[in-house]
Protein backbone atom coordinates (compact mmCIF):
# COMPACT_ATOMS: atom_id res chain seq x y z
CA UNK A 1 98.14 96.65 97.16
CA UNK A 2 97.32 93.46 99.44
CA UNK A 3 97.11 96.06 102.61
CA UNK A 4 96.80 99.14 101.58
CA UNK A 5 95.69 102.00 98.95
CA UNK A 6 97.91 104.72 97.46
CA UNK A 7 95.57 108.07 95.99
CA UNK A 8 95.92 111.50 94.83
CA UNK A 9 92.56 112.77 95.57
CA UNK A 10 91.11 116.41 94.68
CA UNK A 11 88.73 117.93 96.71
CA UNK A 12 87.12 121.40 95.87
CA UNK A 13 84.15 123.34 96.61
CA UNK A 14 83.18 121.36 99.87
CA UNK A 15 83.43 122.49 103.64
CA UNK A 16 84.25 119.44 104.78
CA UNK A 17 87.68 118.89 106.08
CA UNK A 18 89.78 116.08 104.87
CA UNK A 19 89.56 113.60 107.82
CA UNK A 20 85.88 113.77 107.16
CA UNK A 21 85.81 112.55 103.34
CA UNK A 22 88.34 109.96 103.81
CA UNK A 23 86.18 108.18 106.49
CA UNK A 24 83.13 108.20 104.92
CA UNK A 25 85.18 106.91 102.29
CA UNK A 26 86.38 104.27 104.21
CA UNK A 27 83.22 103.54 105.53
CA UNK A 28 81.38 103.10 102.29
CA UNK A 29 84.51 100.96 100.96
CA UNK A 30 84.05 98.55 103.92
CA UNK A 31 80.32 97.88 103.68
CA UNK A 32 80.97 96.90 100.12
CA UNK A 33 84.18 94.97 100.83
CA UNK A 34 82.22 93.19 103.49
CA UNK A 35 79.53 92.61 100.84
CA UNK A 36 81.28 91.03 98.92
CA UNK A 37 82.98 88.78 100.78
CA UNK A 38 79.51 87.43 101.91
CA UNK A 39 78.64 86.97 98.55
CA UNK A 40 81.61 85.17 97.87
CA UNK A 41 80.96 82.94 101.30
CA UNK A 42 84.46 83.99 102.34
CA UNK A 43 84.22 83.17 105.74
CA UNK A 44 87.64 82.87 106.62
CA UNK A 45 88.52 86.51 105.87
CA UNK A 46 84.87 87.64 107.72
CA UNK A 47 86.43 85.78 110.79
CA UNK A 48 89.12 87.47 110.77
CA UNK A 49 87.51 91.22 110.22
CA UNK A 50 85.52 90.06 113.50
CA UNK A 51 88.09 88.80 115.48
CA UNK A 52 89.52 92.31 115.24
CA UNK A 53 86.89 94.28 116.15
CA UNK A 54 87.77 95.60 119.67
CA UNK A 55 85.24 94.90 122.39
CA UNK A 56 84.43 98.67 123.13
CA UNK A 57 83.57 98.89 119.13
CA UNK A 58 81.79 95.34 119.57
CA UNK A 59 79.64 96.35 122.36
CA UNK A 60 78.00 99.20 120.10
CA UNK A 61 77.27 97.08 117.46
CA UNK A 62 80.67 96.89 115.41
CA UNK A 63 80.83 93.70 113.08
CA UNK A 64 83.64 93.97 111.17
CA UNK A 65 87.17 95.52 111.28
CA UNK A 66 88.17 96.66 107.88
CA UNK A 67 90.66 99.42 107.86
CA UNK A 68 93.02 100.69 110.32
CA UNK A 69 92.01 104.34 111.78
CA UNK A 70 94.78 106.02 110.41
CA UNK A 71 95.87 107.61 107.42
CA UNK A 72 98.28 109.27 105.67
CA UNK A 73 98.01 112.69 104.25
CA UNK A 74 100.52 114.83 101.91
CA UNK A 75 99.53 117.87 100.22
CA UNK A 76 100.41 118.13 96.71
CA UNK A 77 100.81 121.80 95.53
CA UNK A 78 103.57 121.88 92.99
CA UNK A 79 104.17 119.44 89.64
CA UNK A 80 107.40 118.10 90.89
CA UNK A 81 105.45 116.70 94.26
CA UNK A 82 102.85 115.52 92.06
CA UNK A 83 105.06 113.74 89.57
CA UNK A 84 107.04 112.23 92.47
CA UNK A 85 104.08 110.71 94.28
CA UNK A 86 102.66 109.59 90.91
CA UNK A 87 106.01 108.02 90.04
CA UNK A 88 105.50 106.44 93.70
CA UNK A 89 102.37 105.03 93.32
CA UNK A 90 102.70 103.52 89.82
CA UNK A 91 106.05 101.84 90.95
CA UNK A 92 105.08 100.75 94.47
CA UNK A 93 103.40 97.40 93.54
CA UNK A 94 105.96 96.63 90.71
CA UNK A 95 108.89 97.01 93.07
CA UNK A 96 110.60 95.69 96.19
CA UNK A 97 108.66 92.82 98.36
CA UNK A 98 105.87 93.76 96.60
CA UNK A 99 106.78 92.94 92.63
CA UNK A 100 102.90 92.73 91.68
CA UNK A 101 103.52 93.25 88.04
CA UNK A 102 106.46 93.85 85.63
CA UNK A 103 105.39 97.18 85.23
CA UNK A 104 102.41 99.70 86.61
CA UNK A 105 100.82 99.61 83.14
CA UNK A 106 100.00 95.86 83.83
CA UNK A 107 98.83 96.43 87.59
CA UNK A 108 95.61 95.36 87.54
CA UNK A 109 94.33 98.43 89.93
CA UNK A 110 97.15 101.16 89.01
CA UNK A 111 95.95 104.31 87.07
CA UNK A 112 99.61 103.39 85.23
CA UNK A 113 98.13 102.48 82.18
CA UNK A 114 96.29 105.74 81.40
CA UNK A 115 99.61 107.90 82.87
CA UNK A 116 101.92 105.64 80.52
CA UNK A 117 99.80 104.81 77.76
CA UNK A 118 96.67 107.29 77.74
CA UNK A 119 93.86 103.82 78.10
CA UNK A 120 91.58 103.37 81.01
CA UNK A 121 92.25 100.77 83.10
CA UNK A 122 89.15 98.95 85.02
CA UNK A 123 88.92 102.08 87.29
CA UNK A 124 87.80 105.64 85.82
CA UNK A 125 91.14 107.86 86.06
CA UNK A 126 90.93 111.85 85.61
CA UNK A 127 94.53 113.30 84.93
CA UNK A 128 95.36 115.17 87.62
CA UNK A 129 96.43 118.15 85.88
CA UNK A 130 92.76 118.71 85.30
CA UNK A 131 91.76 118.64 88.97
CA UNK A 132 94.92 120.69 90.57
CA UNK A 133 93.74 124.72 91.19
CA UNK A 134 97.26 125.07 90.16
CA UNK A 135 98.36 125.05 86.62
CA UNK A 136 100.85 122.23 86.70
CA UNK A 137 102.28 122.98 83.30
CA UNK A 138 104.30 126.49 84.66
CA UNK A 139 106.08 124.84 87.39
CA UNK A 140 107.69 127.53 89.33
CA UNK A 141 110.60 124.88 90.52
């Protein structure tokens, strides 16, 4: 999406708590995003990461502002949430202002094509069934 990211994550076997993961996440993502844009000499879209870097984060040494501080979080314990925010994702950038493809299978960064068709798209997908500690084929809905 041009300004954001849609995920089902899985976490297991870790004591770290959610808000922890997702910003080193987020932090990782950036340094690479901001990599590449140097590579690419896209200055015009460095400017702007540093123009909105807010002078208490500039003053300990903050270059670039990447991603807002923020994020949304839904638990997914039962196959009809699942489906439905699957269903969500794979249809957000197809629909509405966004209309990004003529279908999620042809969304360049969607997991769509392996949900619809079973083929990897440029991004490793793992079917979520596989990663749920609930067995999402007895749905008790």
């Amino acid at each position: 999406m041009p300004n954001h990211i849609h995920a089902l994550l899985a976490f297991s076997k870790t004591d770290k708590n959610i808000n922890k993961i997702i910003g080193n996440g987020k932090r990782f993502l950036a340094y690479e995003i901001i990599k590449q844009l140097k590579l690419k000499n896209n200055n015009a879209i460095l400017n702007q990461l540093q123009e909105a870097v807010e002078i208490t984060d500039r003053k300990r040494g903050k270059l670039h502002e990447v991603f807002e501080d923020s994020f949304d979080i839904k638990e997914c314990s039962t196959k009809k949430f699942v489906n439905q925010k699957l269903d969500y994702i794979h249809n957000n950038p197809c629909s509405g202002k966004w209309a990004l493809a003529d279908g999620s299978e042809n969304y360049l960064h969607s997991s769509g094509k392996f949900y619809s068709i079973g083929k990897q798209g440029i991004f490793p997908v793992t079917h979520i069934q596989e990663l749920m500690d609930i067995d999402l084929t007895q749905s008790t809905l």
